[in-house]
Structure formats: structure tokens, C-alpha cells
C-alpha atoms as a PDB file:
ATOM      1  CA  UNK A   1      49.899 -32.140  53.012  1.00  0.00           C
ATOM      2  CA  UNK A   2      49.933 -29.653  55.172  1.00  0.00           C
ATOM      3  CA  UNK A   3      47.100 -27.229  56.189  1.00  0.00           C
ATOM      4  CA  UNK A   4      47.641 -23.585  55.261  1.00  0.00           C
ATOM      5  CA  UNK A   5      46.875 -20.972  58.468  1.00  0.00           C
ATOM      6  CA  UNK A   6      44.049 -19.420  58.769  1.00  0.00           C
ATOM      7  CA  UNK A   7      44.696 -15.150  58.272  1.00  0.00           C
ATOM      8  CA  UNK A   8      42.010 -13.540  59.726  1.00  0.00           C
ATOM      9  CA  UNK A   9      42.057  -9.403  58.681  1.00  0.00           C
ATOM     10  CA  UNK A  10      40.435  -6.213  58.956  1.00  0.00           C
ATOM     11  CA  UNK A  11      40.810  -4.486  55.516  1.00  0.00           C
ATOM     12  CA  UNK A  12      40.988  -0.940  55.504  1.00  0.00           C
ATOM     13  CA  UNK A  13      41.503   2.047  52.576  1.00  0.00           C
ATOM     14  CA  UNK A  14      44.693   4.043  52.827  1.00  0.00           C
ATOM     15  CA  UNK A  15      46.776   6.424  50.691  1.00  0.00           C
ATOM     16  CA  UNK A  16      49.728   4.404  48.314  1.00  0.00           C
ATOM     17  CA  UNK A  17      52.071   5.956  49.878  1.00  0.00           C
ATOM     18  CA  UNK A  18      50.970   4.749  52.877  1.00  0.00           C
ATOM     19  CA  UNK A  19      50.408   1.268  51.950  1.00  0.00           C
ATOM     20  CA  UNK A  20      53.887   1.256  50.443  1.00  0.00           C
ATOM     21  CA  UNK A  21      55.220   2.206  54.173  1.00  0.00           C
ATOM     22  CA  UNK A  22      52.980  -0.869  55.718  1.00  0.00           C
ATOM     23  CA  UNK A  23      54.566  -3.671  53.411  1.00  0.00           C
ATOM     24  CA  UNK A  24      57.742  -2.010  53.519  1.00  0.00           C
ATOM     25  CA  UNK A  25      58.248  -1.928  57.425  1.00  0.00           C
ATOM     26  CA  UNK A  26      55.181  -4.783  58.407  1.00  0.00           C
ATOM     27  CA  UNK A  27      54.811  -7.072  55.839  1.00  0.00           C
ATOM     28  CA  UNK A  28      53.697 -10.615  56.896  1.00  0.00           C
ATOM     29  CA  UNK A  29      55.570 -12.740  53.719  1.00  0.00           C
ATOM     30  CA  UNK A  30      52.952 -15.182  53.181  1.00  0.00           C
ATOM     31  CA  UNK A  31      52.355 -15.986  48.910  1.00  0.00           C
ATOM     32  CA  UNK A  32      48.596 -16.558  49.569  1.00  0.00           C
ATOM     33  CA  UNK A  33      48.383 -13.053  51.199  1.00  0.00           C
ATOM     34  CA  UNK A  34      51.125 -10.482  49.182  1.00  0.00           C
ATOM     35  CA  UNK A  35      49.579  -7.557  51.009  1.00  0.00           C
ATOM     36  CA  UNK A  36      49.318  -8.642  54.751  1.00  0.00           C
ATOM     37  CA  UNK A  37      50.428  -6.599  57.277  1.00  0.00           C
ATOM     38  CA  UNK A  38      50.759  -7.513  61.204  1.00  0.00           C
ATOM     39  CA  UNK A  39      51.065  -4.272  63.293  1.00  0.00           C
ATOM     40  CA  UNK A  40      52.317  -6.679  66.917  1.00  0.00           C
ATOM     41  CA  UNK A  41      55.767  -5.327  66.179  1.00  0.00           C
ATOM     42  CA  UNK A  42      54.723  -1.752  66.698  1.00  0.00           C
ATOM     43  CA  UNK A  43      52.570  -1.364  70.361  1.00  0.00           C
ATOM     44  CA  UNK A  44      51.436   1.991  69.667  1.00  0.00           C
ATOM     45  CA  UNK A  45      49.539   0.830  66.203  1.00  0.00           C
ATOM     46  CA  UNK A  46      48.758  -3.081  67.448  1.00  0.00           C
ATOM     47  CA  UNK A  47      46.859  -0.844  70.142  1.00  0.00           C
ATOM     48  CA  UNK A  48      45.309   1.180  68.213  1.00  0.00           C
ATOM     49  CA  UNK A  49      43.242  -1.353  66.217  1.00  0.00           C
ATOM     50  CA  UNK A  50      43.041  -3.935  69.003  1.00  0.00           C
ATOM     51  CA  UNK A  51      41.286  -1.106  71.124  1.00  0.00           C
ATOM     52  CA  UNK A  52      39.076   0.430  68.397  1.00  0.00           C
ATOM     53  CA  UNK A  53      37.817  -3.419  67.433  1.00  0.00           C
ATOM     54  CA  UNK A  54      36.831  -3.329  71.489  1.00  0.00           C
ATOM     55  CA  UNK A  55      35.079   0.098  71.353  1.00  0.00           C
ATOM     56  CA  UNK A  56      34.400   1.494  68.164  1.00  0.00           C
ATOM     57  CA  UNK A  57      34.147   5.058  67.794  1.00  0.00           C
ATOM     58  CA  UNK A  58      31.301   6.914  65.860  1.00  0.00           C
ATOM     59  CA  UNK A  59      31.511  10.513  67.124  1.00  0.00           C
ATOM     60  CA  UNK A  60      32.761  11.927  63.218  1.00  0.00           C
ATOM     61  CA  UNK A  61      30.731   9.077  61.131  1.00  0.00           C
ATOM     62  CA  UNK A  62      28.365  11.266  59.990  1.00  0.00           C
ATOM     63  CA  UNK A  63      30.756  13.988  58.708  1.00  0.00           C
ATOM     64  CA  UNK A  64      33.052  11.718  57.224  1.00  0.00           C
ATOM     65  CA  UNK A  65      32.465  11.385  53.721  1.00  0.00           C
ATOM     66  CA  UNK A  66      33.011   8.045  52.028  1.00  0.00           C
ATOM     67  CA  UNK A  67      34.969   8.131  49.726  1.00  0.00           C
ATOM     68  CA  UNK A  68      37.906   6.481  48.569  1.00  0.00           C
ATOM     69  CA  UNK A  69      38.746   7.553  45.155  1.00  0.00           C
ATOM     70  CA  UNK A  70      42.682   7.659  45.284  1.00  0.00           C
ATOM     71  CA  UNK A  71      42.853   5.313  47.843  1.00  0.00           C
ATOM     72  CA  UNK A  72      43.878   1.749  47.577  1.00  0.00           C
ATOM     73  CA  UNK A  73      43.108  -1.221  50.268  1.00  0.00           C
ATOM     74  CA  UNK A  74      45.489  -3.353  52.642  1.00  0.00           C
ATOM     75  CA  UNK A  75      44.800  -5.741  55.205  1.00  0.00           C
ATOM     76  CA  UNK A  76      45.864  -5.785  58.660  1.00  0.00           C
ATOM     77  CA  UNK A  77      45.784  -9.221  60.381  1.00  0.00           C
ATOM     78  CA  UNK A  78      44.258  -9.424  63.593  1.00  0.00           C
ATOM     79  CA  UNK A  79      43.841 -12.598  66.050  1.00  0.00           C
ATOM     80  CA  UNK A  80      41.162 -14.886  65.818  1.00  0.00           C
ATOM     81  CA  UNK A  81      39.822 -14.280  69.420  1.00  0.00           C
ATOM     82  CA  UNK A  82      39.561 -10.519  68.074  1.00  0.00           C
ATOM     83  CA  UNK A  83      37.841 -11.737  64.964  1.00  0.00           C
ATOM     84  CA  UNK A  84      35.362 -13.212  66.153  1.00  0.00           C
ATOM     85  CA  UNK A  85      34.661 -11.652  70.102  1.00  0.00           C
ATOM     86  CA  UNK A  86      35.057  -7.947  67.724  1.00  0.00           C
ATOM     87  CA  UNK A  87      34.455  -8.113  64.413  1.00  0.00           C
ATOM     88  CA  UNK A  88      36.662  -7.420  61.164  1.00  0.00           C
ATOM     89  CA  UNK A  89      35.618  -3.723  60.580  1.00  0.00           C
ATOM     90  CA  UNK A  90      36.642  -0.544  61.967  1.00  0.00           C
ATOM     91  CA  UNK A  91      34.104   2.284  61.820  1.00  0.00           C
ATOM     92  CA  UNK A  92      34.760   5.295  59.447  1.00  0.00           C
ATOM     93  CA  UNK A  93      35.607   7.716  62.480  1.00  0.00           C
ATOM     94  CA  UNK A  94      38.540   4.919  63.439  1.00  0.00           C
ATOM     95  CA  UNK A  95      39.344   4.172  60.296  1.00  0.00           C
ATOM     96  CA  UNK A  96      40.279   7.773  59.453  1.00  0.00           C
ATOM     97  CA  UNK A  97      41.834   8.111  62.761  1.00  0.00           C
ATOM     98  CA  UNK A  98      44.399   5.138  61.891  1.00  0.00           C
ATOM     99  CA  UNK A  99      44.739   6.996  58.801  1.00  0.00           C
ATOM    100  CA  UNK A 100      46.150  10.310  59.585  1.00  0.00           C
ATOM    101  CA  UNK A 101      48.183   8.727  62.426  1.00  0.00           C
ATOM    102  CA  UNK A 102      49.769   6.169  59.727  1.00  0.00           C
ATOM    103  CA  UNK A 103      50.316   9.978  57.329  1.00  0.00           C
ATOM    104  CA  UNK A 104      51.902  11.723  60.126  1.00  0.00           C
ATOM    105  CA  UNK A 105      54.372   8.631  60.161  1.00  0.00           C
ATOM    106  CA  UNK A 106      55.098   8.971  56.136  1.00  0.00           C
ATOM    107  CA  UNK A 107      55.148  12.768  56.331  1.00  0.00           C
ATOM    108  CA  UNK A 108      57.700  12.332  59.505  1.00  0.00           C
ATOM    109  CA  UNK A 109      60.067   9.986  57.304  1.00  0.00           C
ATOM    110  CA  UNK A 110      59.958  12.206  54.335  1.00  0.00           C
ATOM    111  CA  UNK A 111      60.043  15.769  55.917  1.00  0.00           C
ATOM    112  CA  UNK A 112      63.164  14.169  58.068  1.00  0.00           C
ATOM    113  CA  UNK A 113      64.797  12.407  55.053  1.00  0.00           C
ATOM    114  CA  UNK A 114      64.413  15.704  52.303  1.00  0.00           C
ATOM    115  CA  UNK A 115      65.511  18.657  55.767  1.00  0.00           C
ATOM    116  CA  UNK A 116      68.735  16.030  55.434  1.00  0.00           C
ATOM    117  CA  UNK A 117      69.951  15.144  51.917  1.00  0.00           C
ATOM    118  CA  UNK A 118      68.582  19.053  51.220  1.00  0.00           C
ATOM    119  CA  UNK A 119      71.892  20.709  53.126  1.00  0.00           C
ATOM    120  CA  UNK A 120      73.926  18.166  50.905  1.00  0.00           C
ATOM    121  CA  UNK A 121      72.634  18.181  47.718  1.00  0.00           C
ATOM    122  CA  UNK A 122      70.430  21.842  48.020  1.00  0.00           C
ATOM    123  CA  UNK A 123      68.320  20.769  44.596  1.00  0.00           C
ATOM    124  CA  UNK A 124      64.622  19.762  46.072  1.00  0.00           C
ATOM    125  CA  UNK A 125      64.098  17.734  42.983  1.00  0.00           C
ATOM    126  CA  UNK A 126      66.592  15.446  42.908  1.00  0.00           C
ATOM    127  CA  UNK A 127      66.174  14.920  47.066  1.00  0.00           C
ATOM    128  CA  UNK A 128      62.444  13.993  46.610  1.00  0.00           C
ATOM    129  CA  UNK A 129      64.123  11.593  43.365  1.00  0.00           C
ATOM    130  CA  UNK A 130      66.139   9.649  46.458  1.00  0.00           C
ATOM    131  CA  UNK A 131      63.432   9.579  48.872  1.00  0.00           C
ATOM    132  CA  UNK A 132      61.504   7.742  45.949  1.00  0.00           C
ATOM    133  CA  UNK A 133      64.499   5.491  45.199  1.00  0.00           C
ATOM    134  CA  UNK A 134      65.438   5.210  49.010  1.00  0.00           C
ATOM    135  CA  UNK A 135      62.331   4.274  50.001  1.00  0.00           C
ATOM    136  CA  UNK A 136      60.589   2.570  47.082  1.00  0.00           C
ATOM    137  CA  UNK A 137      58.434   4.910  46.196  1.00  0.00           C
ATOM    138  CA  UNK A 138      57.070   6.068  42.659  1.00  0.00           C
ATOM    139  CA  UNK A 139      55.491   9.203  41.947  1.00  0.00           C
ATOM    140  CA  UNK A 140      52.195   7.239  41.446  1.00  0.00           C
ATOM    141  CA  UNK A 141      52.495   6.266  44.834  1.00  0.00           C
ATOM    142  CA  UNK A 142      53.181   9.997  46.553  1.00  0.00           C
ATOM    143  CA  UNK A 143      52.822  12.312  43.921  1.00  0.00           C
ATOM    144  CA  UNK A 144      55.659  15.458  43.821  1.00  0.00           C
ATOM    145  CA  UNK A 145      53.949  18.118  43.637  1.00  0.00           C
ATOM    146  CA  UNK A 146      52.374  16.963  47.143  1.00  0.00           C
ATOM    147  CA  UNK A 147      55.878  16.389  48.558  1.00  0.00           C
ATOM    148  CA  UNK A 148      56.908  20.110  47.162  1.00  0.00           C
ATOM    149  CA  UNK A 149      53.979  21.903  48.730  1.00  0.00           C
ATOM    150  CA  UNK A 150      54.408  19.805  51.717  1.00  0.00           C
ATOM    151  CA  UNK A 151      58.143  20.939  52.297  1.00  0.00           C
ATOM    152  CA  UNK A 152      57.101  24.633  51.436  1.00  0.00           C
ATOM    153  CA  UNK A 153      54.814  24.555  54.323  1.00  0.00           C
ATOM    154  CA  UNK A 154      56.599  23.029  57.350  1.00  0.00           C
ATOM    155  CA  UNK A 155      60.652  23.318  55.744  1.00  0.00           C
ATOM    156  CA  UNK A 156      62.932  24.900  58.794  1.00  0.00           C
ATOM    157  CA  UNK A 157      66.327  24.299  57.565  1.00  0.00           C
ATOM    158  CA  UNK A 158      68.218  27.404  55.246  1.00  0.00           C
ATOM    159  CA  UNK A 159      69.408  26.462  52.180  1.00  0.00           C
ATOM    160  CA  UNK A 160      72.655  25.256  51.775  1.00  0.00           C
ATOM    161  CA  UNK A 161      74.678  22.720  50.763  1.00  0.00           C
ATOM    162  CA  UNK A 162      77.437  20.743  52.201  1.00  0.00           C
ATOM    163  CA  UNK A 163      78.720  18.456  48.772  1.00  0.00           C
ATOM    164  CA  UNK A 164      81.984  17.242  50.799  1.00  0.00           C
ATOM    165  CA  UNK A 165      80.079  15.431  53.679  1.00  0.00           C
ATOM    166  CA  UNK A 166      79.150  11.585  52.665  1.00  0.00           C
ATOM    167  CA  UNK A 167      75.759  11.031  51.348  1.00  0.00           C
ATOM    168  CA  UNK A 168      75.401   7.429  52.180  1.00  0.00           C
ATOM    169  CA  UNK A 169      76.624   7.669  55.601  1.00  0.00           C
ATOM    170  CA  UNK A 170      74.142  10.783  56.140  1.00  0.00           C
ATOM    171  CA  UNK A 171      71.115   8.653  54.748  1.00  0.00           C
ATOM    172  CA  UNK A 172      71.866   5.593  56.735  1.00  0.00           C
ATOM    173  CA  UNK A 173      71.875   7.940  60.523  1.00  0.00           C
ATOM    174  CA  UNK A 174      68.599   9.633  59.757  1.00  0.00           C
ATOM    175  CA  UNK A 175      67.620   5.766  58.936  1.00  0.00           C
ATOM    176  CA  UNK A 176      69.063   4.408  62.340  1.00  0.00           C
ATOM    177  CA  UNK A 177      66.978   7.552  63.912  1.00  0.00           C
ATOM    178  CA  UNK A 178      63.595   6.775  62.679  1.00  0.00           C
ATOM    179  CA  UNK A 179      64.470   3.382  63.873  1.00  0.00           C
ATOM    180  CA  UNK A 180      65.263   4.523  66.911  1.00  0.00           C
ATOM    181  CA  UNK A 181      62.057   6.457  67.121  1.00  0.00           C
ATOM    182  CA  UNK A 182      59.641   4.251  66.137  1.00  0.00           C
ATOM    183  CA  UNK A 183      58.995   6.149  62.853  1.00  0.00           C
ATOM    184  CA  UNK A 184      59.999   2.803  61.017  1.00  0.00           C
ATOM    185  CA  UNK A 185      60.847  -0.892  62.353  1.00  0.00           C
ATOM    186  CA  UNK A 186      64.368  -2.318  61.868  1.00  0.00           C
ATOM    187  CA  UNK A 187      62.824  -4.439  58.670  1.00  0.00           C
ATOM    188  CA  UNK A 188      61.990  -1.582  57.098  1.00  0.00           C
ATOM    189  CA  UNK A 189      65.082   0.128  57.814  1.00  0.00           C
ATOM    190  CA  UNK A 190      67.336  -3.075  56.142  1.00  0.00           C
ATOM    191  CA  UNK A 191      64.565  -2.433  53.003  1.00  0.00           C
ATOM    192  CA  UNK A 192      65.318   0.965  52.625  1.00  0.00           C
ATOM    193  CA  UNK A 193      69.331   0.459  52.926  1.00  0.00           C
ATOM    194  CA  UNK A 194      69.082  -1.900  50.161  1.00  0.00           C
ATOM    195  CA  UNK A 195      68.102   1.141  47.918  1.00  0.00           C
ATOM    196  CA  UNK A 196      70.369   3.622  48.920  1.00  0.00           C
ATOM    197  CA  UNK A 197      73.115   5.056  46.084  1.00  0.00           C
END
């Protein structure tokens, strides 16, 4: 019988849509943990919680309310020698730090994916209804009317549409360019390929 490995985590509250991005892109398949994610594969966010489990910051504690309603929880495995030298909890001020730089990600992969399937298809609702199905998302999960007023506020591109041009082929280069940029790993990008029409 062999003895299962030890997982040793630091859970932290995030938006679904979020969450959805983390398994997606940096799952750790394990059947006693279905929501583990390991961050090694990407340096800038291994760093990020390796360094704040070193030196926590509590400049914004205070003002940072603490709630969570919304929000659901996913873990992030860390190394023993960080468990137990650091701890297994970030404080609020890092933990909302990690947050908005893990939104800036999913608002970077679905302002880039909508400004390119928009000059094809030119109908906003059935672009957000293939970012959901490209990128396994549900409207629970990001709701539309978020996306919408999102894309009001930072769209760049002038309508138009350009029906001739392949779809598929379009959707898989913005994929190989988030890739490329760090926006999402290359097992994330083989997850999201899966789903495309």
C-alpha cells in the first residue's frame, strides 16, 4: 500500500471566474484534492505567494473589508519548508493583492478574446456565448452583464465584421498569444482548444 503525499496549501477566496481560470490553466490532478492548484509553472505568481508567506503585508488590513459573499475558495499548494518556516495564510492586504492581479489576468483573456471574435461575428452576445463555451465558463461563474459593462468601458476596436475570415483559426492565434504572454500556460491553452466550435 502505498502512502498518499502529503499537500500542504494556503487556501484563499477568489471570484468563480477566477477559480475557473486556476484549475483550467494550474490544476494539480490529484482525486483527493479536485481543486489544487500549483502556481511553480508561472514565476511571476509562484513569487508572489512564496514572497508574501516571507513578509506579509498589512499596510490596507484595516480598510479591507471581509467579506466574501460571492466568492468561492481554492487552494494553492505550497512546499512544506514554506509551510511550516511561513505559515499557510496570507494576510487580507496580500490576499487581495493576488486577487486583482489573478482579475487583471481573466479580464486580459476575455477583453483580448471578445476585441477578436467581435470584428468576425460583430453580435456582443453571441461573442461573450463563445468565450463561455471556449473557455468553460457559465454565466454563474462570470456573470454577462459584468462582461457587457466591462467591454463598454475599455472596448477600442470599431465595429465591424469580417464573416469570410476563419473563426477557428482566429480563436486558436489569440490562444497561442496569451500563451505566448503568459496570460495562460500551454495546459490551459490545450483545455480551451478542446472547446472551440
Amino acid at each position: 500500500m502505498s502512502k498518499r503525499k502529503e499537500r500542504f496549501v494556503v487556501w484563499i477566496h477568489v471570484k468563480p471566474y477566477v477559480k475557473k481560470y486556476l484549475l483550467n490553466n494550474f490544476r494539480v490532478w490529484d482525486e483527493a484534492w479536485p481543486e489544487l492548484v500549483c502556481l511553480d509553472r508561472d514565476r511571476e505568481l509562484g513569487t508572489f505567494i512564496s514572497g508574501r508567506l516571507q513578509k506579509p503585508g498589512h499596510r490596507y488590513d484595516n480598510r479591507i473589508e471581509q467579506q466574501v459573499r460571492g466568492k468561492v475558495r481554492i487552494a494553492f499548494e505550497i512546499t512544506k519548508a514554506q509551510f511550516y518556516r511561513y505559515g499557510w495564510a496570507l494576510s487580507p492586504t496580500d490576499e487581495r493583492a493576488l486577487n486583482r492581479a489573478l482579475e487583471i489576468r481573466c479580464e486580459t483573456l476575455c477583453k483580448t478574446f471578445l476585441s477578436a471574435t467581435f470584428m468576425y461575428i460583430g453580435n456582443l452576445t453571441e461573442c461573450i456565448r463563445r468565450f463561455y463555451q471556449t473557455f468553460n465558463m457559465t454565466e454563474e461563474d462570470w456573470p454577462i452583464d459584468t462582461i457587457r459593462k466591462m467591454w463598454q468601458r475599455d472596448k477600442h476596436l470599431p465595429k465591424m465584421t469580417c464573416n469570410s475570415l476563419n473563426f477557428v483559426k482566429n480563436t486558436r492565434f489569440v490562444l497561442v498569444q496569451l500563451s505566448n504572454h503568459g496570460t495562460i500556460t500551454e495546459t490551459g491553452m490545450k483545455n480551451y482548444e478542446k472547446n472551440l466550435l
